[in-house]
C-alpha atoms as a PDB file:
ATOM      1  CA  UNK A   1     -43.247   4.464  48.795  1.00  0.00           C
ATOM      2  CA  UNK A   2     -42.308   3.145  52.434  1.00  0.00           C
ATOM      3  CA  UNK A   3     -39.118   4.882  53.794  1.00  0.00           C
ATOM      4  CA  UNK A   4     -35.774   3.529  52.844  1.00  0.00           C
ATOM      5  CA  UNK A   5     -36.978   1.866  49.523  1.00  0.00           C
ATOM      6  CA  UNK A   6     -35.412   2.412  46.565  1.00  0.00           C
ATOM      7  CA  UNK A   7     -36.520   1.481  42.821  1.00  0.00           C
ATOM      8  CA  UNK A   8     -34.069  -0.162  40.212  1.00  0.00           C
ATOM      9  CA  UNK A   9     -33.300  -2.784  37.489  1.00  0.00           C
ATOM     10  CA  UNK A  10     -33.251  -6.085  38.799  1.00  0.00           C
ATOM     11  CA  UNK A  11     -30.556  -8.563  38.055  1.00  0.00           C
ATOM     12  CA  UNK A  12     -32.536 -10.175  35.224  1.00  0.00           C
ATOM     13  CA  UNK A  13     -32.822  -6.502  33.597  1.00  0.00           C
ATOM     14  CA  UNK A  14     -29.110  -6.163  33.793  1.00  0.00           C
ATOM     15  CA  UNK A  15     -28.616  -8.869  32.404  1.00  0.00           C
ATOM     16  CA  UNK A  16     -30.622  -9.012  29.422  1.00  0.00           C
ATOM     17  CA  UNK A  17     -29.210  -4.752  29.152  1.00  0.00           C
ATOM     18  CA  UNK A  18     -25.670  -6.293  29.198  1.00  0.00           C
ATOM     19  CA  UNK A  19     -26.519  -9.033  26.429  1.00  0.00           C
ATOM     20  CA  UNK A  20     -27.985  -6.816  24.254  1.00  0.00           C
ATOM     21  CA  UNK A  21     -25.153  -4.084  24.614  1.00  0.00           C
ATOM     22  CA  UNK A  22     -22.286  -7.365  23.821  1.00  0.00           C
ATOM     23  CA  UNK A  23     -24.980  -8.034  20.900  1.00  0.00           C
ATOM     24  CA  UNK A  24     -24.420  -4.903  19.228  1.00  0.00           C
ATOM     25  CA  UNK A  25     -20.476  -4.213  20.221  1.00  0.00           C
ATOM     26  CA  UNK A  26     -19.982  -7.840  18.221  1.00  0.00           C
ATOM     27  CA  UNK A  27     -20.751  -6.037  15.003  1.00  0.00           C
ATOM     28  CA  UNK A  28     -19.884  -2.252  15.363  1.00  0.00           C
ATOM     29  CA  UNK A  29     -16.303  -2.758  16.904  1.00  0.00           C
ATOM     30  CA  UNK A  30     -15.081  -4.874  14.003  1.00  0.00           C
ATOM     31  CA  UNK A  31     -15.639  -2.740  11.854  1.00  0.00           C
ATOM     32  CA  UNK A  32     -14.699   0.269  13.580  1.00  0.00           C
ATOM     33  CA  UNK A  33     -11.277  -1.425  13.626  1.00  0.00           C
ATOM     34  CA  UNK A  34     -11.315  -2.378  10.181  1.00  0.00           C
ATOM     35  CA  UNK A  35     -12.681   1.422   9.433  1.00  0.00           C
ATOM     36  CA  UNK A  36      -9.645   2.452  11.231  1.00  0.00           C
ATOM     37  CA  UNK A  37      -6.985   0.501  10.128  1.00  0.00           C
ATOM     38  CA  UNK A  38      -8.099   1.042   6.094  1.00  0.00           C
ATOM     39  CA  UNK A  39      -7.844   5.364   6.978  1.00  0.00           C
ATOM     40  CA  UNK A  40      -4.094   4.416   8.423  1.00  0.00           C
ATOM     41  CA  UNK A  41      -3.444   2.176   5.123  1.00  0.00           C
ATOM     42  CA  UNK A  42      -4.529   4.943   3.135  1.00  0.00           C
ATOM     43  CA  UNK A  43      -3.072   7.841   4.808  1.00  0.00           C
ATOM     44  CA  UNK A  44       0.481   5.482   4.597  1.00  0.00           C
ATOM     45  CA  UNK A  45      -0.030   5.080   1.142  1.00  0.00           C
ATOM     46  CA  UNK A  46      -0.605   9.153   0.226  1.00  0.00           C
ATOM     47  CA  UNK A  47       2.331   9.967   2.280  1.00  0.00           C
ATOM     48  CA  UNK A  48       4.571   7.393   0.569  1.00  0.00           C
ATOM     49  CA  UNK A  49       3.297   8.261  -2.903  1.00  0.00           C
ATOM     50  CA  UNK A  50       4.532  11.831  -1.724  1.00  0.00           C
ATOM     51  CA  UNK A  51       7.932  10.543  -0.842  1.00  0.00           C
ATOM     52  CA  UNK A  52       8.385   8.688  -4.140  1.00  0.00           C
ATOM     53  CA  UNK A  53       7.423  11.777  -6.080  1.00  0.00           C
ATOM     54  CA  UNK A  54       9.728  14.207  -4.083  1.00  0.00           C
ATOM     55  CA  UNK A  55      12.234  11.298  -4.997  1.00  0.00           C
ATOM     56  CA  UNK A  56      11.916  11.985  -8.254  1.00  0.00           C
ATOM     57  CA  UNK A  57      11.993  15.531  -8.028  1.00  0.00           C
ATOM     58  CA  UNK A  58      15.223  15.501  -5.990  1.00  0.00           C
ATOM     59  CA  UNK A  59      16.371  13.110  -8.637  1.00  0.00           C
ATOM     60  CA  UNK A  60      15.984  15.337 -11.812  1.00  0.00           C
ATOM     61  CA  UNK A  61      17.391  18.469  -9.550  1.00  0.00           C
ATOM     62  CA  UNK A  62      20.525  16.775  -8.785  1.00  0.00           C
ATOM     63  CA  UNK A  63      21.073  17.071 -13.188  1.00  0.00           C
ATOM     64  CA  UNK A  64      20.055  13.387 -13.712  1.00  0.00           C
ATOM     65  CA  UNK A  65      18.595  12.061 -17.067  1.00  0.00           C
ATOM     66  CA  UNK A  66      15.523  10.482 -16.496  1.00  0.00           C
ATOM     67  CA  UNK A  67      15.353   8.950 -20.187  1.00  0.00           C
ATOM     68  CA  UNK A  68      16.165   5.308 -19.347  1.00  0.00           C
ATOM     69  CA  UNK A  69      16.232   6.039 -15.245  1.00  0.00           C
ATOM     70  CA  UNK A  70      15.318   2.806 -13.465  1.00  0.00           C
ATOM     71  CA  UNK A  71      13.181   2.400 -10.480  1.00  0.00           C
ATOM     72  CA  UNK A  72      16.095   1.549  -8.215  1.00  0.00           C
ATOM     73  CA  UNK A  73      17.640   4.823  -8.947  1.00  0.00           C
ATOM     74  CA  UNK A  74      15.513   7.664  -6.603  1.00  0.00           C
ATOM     75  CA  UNK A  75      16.032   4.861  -3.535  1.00  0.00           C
ATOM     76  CA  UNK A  76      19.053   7.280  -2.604  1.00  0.00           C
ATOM     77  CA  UNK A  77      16.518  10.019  -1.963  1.00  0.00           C
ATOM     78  CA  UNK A  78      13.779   7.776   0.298  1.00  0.00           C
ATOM     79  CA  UNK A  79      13.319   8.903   3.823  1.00  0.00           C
ATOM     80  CA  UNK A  80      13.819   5.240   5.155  1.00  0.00           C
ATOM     81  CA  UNK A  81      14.658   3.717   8.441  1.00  0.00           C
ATOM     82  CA  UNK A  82      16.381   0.342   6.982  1.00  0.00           C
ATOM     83  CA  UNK A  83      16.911  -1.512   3.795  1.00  0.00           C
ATOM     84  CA  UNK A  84      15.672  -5.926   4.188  1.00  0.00           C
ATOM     85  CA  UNK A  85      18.221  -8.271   1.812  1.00  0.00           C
ATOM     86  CA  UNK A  86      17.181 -10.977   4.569  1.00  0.00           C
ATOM     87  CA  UNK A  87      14.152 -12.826   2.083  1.00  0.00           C
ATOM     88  CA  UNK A  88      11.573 -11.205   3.954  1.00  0.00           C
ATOM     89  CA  UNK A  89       8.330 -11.595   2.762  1.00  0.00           C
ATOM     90  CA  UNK A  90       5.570  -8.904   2.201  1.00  0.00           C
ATOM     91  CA  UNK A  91       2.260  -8.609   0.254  1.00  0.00           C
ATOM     92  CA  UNK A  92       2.036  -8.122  -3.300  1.00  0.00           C
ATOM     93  CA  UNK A  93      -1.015  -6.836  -4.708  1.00  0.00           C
ATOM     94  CA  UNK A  94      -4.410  -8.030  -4.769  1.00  0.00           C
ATOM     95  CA  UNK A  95      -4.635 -11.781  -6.473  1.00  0.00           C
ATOM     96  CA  UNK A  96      -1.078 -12.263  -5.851  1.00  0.00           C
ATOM     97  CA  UNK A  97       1.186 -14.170  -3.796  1.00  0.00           C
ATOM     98  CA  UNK A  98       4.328 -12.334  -1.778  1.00  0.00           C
ATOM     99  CA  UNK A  99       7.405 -10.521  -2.613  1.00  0.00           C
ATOM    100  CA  UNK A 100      11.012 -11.305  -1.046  1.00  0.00           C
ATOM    101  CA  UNK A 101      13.093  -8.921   0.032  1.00  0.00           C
ATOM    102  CA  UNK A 102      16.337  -9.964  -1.546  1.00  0.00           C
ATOM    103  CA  UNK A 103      19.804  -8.152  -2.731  1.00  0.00           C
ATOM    104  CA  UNK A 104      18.328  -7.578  -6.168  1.00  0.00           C
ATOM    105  CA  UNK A 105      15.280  -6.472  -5.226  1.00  0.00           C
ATOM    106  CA  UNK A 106      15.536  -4.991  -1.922  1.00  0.00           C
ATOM    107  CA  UNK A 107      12.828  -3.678   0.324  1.00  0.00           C
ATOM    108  CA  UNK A 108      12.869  -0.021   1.997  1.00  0.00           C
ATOM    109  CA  UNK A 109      11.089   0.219   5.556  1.00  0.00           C
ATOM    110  CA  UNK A 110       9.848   3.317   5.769  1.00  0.00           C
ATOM    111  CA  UNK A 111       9.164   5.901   9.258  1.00  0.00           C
ATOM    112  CA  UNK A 112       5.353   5.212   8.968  1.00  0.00           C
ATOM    113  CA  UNK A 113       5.432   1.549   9.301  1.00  0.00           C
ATOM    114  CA  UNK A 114       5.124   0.418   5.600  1.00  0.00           C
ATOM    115  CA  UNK A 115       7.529  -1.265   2.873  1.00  0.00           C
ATOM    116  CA  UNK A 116       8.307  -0.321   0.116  1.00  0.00           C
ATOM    117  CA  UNK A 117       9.791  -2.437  -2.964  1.00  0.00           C
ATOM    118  CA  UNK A 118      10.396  -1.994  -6.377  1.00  0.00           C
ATOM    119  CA  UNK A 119      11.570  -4.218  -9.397  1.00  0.00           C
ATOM    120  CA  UNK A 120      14.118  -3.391 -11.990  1.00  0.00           C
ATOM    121  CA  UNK A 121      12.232  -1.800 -14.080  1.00  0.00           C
ATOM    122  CA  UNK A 122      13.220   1.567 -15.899  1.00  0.00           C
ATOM    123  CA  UNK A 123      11.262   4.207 -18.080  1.00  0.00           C
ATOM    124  CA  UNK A 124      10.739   3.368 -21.378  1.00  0.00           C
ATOM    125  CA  UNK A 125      11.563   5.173 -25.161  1.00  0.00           C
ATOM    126  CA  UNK A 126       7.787   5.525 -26.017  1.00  0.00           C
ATOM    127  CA  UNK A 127       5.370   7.608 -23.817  1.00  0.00           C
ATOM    128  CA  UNK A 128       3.674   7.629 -22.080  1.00  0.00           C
ATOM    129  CA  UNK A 129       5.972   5.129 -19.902  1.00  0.00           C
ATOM    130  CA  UNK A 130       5.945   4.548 -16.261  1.00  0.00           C
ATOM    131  CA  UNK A 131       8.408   2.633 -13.508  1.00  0.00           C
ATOM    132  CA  UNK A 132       5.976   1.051 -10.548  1.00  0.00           C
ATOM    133  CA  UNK A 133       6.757   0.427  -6.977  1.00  0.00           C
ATOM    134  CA  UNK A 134       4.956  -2.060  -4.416  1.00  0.00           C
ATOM    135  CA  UNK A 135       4.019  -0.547  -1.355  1.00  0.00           C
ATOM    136  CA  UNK A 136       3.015  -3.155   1.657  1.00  0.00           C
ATOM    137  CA  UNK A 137       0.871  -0.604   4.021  1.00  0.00           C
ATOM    138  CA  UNK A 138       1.930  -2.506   7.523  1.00  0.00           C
ATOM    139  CA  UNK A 139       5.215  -3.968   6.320  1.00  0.00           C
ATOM    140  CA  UNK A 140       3.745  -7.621   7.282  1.00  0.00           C
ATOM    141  CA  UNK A 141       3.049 -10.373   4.911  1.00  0.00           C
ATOM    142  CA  UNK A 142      -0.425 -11.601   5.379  1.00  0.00           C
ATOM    143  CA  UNK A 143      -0.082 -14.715   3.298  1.00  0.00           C
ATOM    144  CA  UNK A 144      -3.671 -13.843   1.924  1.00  0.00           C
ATOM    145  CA  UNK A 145      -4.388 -13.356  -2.092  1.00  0.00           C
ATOM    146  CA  UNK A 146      -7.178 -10.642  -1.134  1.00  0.00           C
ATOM    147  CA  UNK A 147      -6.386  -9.714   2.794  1.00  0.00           C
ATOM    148  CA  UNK A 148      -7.186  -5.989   3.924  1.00  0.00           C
ATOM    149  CA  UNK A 149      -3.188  -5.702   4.110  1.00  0.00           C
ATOM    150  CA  UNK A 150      -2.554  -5.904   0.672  1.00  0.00           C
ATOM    151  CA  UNK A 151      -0.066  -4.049  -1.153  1.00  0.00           C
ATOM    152  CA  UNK A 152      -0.574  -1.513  -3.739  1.00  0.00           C
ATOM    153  CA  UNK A 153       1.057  -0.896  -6.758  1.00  0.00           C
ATOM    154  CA  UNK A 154       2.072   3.047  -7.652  1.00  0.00           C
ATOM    155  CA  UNK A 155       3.566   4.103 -10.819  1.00  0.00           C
ATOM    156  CA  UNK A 156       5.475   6.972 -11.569  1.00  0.00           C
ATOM    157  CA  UNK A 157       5.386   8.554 -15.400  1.00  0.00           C
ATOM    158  CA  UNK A 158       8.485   9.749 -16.349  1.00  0.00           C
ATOM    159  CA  UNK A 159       6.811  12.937 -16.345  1.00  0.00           C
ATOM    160  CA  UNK A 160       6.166  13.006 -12.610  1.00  0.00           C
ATOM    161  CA  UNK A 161       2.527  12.051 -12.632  1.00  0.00           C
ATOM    162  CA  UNK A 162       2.183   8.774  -9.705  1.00  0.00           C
ATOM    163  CA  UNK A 163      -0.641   7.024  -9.755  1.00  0.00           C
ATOM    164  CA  UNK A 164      -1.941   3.331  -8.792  1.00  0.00           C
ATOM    165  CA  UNK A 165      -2.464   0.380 -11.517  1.00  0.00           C
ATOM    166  CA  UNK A 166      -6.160   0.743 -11.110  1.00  0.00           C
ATOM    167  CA  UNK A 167      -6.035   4.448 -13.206  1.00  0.00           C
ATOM    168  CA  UNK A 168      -3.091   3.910 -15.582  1.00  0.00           C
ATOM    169  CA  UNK A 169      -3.221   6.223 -18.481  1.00  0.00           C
ATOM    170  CA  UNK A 170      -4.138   3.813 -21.768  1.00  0.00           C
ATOM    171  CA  UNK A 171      -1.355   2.121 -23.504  1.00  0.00           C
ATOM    172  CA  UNK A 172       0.729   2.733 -20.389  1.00  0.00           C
ATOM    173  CA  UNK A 173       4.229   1.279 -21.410  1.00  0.00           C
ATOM    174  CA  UNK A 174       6.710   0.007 -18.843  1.00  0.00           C
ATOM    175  CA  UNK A 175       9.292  -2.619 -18.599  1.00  0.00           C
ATOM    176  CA  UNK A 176       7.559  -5.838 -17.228  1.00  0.00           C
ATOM    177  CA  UNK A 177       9.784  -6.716 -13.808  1.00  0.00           C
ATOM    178  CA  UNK A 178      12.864  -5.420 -15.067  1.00  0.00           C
ATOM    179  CA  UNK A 179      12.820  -7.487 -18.530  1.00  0.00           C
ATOM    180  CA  UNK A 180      14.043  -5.200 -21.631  1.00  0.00           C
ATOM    181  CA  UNK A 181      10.975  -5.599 -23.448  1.00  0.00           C
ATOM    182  CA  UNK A 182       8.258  -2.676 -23.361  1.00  0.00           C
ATOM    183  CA  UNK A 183       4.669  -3.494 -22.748  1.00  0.00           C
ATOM    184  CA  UNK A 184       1.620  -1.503 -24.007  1.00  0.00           C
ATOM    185  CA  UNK A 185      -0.760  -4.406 -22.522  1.00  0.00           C
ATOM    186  CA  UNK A 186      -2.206  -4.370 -19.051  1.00  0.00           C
ATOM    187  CA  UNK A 187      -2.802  -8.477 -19.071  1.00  0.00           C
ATOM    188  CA  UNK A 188       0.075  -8.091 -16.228  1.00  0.00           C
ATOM    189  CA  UNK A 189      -1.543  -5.985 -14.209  1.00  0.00           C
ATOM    190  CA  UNK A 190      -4.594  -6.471 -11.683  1.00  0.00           C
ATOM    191  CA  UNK A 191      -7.275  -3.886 -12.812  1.00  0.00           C
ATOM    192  CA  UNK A 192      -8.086  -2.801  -9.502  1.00  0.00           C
ATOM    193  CA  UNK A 193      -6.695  -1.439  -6.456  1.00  0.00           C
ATOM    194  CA  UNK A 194      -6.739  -2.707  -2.735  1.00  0.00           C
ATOM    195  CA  UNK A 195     -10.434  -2.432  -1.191  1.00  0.00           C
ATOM    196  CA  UNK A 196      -8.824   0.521   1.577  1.00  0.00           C
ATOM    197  CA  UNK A 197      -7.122   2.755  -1.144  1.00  0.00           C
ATOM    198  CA  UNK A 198      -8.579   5.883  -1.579  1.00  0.00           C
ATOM    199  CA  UNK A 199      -6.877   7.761  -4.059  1.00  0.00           C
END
């Protein structure tokens, strides 16, 4: 090799190195992000779930009957930065449309980004009966029916158990959005929960 010659990719090399590296970053990093964001959702939703059952915990402490409680009544005991009257829209759950923040049924921003909402709903006389609460993961409506952002739907049984509406207990009985009458049907209810839940 003469002296002062040196051996390397030519431009066309680069090139063609540089196309096949944007190739490949066009379908890894999306869902990377996508990977990412559905770990936050979830992790948002567990530690919210948490918060609603220490709620209720507090709640029955404090010498409270929980035989008729209603939803709104363990939003005294959420660790909350703000409470949205404004009309404020956020997800509902999967195949629906958007809830409003409103004076009767106000939304809770929480410290890790989410909303939380819940209906009027209380526990019912027949177990096993439950009270649910929405739970938007990044607080932002999406205006989607099926978007990655959707909310999720927890219920609490009045005997402390949460869970979502995809693993209700049968003939689950609660008060259909704050109406007197007691359901033991689940034609109300989506069947499944959002795609990044991992309960």
């Amino acid at each position: 090799m003469p002296k002062g010659f040196h051996s390397g990719f030519t431009l066309a090399e680069l090139l063609i190195a540089l196309l096949i590296l944007g190739e490949i970053s066009t379908f890894t990093i999306p869902k990377i992000i996508y990977s990412q964001q559905n770990q936050k959702y979830n992790a948002v939703a567990k530690e919210s779930a948490a918060m609603i059952s220490g709620a209720y915990q507090q709640y029955q402490y404090s010498g409270n009957s929980i035989t008729t409680m209603s939803a709104g009544a363990l939003t005294p005991y959420f660790n909350y930065l703000s409470i949205d009257t404004s009309g404020t829209l956020i997800d509902d759950v999967s195949t629906g449309g958007s809830i409003t923040c409103s004076a009767a049924n106000p939304c809770f921003k929480l410290h890790n980004g989410a909303t939380i909402h819940h209906w009027g709903d209380n526990f019912c006389s027949t177990p096993p009966t439950a009270i649910p609460y929405d739970l938007d993961p990044d607080g932002v409506y999406s205006g989607t029916t099926n978007g990655s952002g959707k909310s999720v739907r927890f219920f609490l049984y009045n005997t402390g158990r949460i869970t979502t509406e995809g693993a209700l207990d049968t003939n689950t009985q609660w008060s259909n959005t704050g109406s007197s009458t007691c359901q033991l049907s689940r034609s109300a209810l989506p069947s499944h929960d959002p795609s990044w839940l991992s309960w």
